[in-house]
PDB file of N, CA and C in Angstrom:
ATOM      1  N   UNK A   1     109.369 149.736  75.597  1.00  0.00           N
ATOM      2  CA  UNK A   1     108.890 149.752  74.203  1.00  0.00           C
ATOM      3  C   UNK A   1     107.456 149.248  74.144  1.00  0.00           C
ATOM      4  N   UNK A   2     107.429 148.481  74.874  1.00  0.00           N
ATOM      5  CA  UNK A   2     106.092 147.739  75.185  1.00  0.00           C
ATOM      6  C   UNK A   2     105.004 148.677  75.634  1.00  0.00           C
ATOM      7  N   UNK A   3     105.089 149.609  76.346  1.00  0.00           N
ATOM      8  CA  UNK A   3     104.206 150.502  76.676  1.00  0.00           C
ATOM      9  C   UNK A   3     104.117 151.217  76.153  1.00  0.00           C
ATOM     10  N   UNK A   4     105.135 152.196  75.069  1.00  0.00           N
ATOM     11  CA  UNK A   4     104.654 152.925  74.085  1.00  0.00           C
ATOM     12  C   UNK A   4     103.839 152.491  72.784  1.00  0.00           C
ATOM     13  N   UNK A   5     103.982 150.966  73.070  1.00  0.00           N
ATOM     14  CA  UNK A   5     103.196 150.395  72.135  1.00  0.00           C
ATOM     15  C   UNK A   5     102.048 150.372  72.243  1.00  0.00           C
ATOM     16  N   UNK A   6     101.739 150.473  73.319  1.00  0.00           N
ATOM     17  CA  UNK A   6      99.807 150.114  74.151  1.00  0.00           C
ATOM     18  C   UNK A   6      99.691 151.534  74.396  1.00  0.00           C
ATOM     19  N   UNK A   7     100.419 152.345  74.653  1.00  0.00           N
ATOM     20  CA  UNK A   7      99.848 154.237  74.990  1.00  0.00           C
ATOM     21  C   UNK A   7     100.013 154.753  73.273  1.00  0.00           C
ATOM     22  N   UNK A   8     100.689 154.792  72.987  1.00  0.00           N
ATOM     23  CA  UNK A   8     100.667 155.517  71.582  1.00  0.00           C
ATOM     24  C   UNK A   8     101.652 154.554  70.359  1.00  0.00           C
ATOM     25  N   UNK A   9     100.546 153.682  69.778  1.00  0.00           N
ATOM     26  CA  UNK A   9     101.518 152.771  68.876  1.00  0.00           C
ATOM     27  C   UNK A   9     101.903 153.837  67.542  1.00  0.00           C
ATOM     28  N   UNK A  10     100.979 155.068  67.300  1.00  0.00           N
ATOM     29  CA  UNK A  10     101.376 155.654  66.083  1.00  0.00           C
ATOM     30  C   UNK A  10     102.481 156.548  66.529  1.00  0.00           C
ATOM     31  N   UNK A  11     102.460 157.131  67.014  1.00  0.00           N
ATOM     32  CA  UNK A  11     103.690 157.959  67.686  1.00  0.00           C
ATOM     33  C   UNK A  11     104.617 157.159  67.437  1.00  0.00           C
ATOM     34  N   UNK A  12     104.891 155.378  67.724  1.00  0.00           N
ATOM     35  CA  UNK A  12     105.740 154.832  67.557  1.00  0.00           C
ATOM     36  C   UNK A  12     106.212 154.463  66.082  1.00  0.00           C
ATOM     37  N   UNK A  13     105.444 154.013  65.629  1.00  0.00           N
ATOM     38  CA  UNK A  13     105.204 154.346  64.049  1.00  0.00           C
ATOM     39  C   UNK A  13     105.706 155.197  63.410  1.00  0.00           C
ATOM     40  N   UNK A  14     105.380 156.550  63.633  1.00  0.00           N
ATOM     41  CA  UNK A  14     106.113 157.320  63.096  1.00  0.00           C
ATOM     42  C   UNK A  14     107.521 157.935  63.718  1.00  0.00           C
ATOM     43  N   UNK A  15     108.061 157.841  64.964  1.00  0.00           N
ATOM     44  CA  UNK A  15     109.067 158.059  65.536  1.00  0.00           C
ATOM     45  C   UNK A  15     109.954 156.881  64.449  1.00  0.00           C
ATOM     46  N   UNK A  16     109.306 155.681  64.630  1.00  0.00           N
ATOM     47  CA  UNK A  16     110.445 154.821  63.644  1.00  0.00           C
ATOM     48  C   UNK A  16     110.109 154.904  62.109  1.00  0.00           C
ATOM     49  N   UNK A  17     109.441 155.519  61.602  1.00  0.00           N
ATOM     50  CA  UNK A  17     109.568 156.215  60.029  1.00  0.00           C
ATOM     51  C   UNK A  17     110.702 157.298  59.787  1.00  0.00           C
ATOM     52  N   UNK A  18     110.989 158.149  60.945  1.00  0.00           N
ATOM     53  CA  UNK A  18     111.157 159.038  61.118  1.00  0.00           C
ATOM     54  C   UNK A  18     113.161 158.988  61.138  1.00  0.00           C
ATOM     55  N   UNK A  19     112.828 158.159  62.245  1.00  0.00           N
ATOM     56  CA  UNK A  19     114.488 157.420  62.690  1.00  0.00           C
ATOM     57  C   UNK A  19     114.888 156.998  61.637  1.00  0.00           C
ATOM     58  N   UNK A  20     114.575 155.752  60.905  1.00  0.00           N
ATOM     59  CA  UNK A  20     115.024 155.425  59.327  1.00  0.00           C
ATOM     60  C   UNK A  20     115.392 156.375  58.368  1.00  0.00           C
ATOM     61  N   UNK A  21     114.435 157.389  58.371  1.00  0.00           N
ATOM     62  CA  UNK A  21     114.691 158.643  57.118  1.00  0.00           C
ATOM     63  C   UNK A  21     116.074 159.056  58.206  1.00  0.00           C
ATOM     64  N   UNK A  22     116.246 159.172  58.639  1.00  0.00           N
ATOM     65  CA  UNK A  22     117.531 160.142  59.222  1.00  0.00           C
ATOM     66  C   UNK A  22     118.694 159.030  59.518  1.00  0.00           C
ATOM     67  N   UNK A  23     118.928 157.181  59.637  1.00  0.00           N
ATOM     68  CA  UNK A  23     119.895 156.679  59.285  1.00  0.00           C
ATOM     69  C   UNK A  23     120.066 156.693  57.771  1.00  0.00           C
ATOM     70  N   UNK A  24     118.943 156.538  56.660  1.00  0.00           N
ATOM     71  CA  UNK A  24     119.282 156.256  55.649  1.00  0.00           C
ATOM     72  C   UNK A  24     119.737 157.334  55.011  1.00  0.00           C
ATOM     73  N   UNK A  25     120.246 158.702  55.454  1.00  0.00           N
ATOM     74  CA  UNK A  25     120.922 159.927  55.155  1.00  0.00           C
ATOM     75  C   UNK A  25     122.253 159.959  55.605  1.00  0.00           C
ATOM     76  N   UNK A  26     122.515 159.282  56.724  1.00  0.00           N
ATOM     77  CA  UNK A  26     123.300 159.089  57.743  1.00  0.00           C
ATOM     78  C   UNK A  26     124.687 157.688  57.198  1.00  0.00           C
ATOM     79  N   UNK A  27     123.783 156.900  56.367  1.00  0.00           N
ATOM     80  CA  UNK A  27     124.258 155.591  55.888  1.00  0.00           C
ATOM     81  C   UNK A  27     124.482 155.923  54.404  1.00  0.00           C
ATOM     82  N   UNK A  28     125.326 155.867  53.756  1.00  0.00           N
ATOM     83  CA  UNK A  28     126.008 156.046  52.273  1.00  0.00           C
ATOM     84  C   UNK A  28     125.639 155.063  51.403  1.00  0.00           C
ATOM     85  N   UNK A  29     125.548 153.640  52.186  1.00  0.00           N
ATOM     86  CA  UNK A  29     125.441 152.196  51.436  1.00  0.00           C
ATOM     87  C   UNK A  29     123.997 152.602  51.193  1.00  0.00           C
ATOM     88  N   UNK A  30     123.841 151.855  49.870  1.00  0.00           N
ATOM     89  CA  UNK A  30     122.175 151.899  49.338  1.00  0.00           C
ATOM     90  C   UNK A  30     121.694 150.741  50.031  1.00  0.00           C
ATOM     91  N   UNK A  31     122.058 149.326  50.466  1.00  0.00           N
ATOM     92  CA  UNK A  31     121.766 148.123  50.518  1.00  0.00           C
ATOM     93  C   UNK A  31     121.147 148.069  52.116  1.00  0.00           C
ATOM     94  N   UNK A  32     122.596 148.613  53.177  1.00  0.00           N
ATOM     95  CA  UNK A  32     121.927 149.219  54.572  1.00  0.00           C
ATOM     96  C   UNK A  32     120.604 149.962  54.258  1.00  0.00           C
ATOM     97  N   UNK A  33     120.224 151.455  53.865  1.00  0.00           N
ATOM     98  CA  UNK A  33     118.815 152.009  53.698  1.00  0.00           C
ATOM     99  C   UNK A  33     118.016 151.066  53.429  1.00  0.00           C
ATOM    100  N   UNK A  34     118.022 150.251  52.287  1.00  0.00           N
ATOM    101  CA  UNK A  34     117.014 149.757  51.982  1.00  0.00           C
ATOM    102  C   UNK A  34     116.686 148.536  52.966  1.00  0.00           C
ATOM    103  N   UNK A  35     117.284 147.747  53.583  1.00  0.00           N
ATOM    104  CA  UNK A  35     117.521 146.977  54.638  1.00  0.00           C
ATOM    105  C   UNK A  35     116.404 147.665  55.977  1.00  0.00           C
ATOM    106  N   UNK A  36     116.952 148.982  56.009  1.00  0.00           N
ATOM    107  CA  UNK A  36     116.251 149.499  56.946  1.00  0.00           C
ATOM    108  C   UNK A  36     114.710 150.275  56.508  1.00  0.00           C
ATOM    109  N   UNK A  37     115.020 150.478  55.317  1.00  0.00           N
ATOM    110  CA  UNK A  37     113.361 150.612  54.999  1.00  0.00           C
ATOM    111  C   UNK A  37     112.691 149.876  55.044  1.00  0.00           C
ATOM    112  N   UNK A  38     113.110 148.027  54.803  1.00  0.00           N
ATOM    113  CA  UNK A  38     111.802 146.815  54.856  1.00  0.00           C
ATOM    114  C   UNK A  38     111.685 146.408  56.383  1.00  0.00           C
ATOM    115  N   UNK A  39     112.952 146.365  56.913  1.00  0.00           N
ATOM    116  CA  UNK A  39     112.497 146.522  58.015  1.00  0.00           C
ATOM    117  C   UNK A  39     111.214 147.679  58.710  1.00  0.00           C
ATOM    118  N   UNK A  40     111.622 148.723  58.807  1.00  0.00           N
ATOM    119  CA  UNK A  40     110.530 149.772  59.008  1.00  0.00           C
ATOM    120  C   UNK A  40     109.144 149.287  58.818  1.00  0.00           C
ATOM    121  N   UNK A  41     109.139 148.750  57.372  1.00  0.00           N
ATOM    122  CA  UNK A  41     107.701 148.237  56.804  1.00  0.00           C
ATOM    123  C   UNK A  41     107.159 147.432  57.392  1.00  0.00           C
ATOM    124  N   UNK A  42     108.024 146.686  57.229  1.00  0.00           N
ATOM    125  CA  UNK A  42     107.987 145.113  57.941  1.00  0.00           C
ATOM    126  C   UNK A  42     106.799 145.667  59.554  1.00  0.00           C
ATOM    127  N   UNK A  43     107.777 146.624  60.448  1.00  0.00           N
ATOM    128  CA  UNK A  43     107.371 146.632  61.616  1.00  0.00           C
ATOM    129  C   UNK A  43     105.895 147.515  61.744  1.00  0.00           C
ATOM    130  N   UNK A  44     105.977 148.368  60.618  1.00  0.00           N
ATOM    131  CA  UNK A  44     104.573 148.818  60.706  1.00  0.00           C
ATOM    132  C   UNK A  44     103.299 148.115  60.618  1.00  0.00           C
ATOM    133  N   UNK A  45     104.036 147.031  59.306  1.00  0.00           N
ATOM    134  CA  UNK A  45     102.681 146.050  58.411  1.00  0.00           C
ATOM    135  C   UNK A  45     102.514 145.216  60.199  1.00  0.00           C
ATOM    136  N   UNK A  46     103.281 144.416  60.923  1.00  0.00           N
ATOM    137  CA  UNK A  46     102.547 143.853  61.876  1.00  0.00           C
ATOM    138  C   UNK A  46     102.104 144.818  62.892  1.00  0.00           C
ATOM    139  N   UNK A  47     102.211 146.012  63.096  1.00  0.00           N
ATOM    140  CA  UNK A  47     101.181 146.903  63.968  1.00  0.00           C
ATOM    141  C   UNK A  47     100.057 146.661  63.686  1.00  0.00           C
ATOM    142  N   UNK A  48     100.040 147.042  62.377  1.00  0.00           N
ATOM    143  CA  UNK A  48      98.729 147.375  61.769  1.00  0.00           C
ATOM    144  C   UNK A  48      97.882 145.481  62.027  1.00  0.00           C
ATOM    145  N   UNK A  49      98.102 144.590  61.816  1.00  0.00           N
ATOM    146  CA  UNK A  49      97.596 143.550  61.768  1.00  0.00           C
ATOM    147  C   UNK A  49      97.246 143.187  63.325  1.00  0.00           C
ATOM    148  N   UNK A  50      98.016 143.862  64.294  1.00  0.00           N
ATOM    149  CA  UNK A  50      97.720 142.976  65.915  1.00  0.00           C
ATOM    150  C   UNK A  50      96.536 144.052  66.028  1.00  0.00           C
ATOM    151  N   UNK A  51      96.107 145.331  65.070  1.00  0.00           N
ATOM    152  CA  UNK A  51      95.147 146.251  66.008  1.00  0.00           C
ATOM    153  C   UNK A  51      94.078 144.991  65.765  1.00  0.00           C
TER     154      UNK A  51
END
């Protein structure tokens, strides 16, 4: 994970935007999605801060 982080962090970025949209279709509960959408955020907002 670590190296796709240092070769292509947006690829990763969006692979896990991507993954979320397809559990939170996958997941019925509203509370799981949204769980996994701040997460998502969560993991983008500190990408964006270590560039």
């Amino acid at each position: 994970f670590d190296e796709f982080g240092e070769t292509a962090p947006y690829s990763v970025d969006f692979s896990g935007a991507s993954s979320v949209n397809v559990s939170t279709s996958s997941i019925p509960e509203p509370t799981s999605a949204a769980l996994l959408m701040l997460a998502g955020l969560a993991f983008a907002n500190s990408r964006r801060k270590a560039k």
